[in-house]
Protein backbone atom coordinates (compact mmCIF):
# COMPACT_ATOMS: atom_id res chain seq x y z
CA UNK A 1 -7.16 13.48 3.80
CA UNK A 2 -3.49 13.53 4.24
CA UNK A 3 -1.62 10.10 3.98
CA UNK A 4 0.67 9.23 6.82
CA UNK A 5 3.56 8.06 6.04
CA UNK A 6 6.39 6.37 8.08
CA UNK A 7 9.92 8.66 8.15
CA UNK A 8 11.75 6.55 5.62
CA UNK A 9 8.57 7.16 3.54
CA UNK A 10 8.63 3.12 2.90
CA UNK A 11 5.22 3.09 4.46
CA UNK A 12 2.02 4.22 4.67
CA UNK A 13 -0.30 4.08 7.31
CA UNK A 14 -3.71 3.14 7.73
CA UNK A 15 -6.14 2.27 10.67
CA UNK A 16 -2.55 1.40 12.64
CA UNK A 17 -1.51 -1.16 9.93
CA UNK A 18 1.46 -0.42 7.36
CA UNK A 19 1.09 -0.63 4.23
CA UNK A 20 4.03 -0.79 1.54
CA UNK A 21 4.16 2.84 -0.41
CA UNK A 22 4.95 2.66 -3.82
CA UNK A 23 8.69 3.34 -4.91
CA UNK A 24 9.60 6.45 -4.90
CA UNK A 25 12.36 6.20 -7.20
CA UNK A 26 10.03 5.06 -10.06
CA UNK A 27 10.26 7.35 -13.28
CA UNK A 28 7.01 9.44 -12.60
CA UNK A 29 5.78 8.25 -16.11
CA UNK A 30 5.94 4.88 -14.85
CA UNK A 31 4.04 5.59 -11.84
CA UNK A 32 0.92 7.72 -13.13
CA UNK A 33 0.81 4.52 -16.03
CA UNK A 34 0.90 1.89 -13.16
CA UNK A 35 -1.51 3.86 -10.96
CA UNK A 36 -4.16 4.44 -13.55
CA UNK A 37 -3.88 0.52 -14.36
CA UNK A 38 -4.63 0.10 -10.32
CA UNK A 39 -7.62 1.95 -10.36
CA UNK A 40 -9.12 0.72 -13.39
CA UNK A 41 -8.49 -2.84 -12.35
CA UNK A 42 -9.71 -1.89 -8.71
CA UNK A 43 -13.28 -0.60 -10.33
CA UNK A 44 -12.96 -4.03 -12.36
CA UNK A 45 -13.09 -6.07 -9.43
CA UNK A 46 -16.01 -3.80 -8.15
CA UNK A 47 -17.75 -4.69 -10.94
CA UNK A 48 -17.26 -8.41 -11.05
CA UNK A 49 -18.24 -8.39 -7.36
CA UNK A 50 -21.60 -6.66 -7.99
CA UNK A 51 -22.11 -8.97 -11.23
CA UNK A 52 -20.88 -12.13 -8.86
CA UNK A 53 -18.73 -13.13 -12.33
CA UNK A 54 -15.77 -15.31 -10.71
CA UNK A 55 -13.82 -15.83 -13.30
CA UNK A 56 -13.60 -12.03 -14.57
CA UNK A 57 -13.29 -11.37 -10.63
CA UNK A 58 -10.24 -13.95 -10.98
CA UNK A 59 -8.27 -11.49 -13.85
CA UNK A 60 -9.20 -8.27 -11.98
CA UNK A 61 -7.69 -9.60 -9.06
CA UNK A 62 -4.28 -10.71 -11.07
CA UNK A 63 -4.66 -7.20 -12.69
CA UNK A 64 -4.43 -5.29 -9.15
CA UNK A 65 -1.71 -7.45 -8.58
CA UNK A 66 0.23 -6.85 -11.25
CA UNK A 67 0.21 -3.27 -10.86
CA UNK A 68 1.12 -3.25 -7.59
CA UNK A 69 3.64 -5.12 -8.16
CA UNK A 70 4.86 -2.55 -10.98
CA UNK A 71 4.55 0.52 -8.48
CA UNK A 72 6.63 -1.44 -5.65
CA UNK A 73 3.69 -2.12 -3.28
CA UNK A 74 4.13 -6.05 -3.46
CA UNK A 75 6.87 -8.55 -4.45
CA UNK A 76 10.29 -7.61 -3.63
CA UNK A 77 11.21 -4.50 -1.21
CA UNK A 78 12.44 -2.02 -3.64
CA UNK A 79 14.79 -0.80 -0.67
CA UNK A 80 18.41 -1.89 -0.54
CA UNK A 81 19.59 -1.90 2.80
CA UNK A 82 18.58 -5.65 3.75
CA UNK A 83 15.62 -3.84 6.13
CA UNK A 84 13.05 -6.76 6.76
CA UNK A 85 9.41 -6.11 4.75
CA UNK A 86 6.41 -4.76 7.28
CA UNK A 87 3.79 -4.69 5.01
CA UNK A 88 0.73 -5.49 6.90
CA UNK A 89 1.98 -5.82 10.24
CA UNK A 90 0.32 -3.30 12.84
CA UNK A 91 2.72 -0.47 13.56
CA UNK A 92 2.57 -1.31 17.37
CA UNK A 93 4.60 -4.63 16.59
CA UNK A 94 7.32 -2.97 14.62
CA UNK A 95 10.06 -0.76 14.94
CA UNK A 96 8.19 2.30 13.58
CA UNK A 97 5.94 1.63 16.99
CA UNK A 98 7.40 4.19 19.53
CA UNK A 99 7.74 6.79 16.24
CA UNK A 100 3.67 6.48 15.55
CA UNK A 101 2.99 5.90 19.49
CA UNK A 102 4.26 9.46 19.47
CA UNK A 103 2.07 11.05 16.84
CA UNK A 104 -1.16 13.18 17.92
CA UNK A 105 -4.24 11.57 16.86
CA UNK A 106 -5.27 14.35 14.22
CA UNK A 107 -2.17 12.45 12.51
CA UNK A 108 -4.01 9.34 12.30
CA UNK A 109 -2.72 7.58 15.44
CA UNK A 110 -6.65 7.25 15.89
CA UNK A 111 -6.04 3.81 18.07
CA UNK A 112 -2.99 5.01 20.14
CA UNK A 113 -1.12 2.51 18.48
């Protein structure tokens, strides 16, 4: 599966939401460290789920957090042009709307926008 990502490559797309992408300009020691702490504190919060243990669910959570945070996905906008922060929003409320309205569907424009 190919991710879609938005032309100034400050988003990704998925199921017509955006989602902040992680800086690009991060050293790519820095990212493969940061990304492996994601996933391990991703399965972490799996596992607190399935063991219904709030509190360790609590630090997993603050754990995914941090990390994102780290790789640029949360917090500040690690762009530098003043452009306003999407994350979240559905792409047919933004600017990038007529851009992914365009898109064939085998790009993942699977709701037309």
């Amino acid at each position: 599966m190919t991710t879609l990502k938005t032309t100034d490559d400050r988003y990704i797309v998925v199921r017509g939401r955006l989602w902040r992408a992680t800086n690009p300009e991060l050293p790519a020691s820095d990212r493969e460290y940061w990304t492996k702490q994601l996933m391990a504190a991703r399965r972490e919060v799996r596992d607190a789920k399935q063991t219904d243990d709030s509190r360790a669910l609590k630090a997993a959570r603050a754990s995914v957090d941090e990390a994102k945070r780290a790789l640029g996905e949360r917090g500040e906008v690690w762009w530098t042009d003043g452009a306003p922060d999407y994350n979240r929003c559905l792409v047919a409320n933004t600017p990038y709307a007529a851009w992914y309205q365009q898109l064939p569907a085998s790009d993942g424009n699977q709701s037309g926008g």
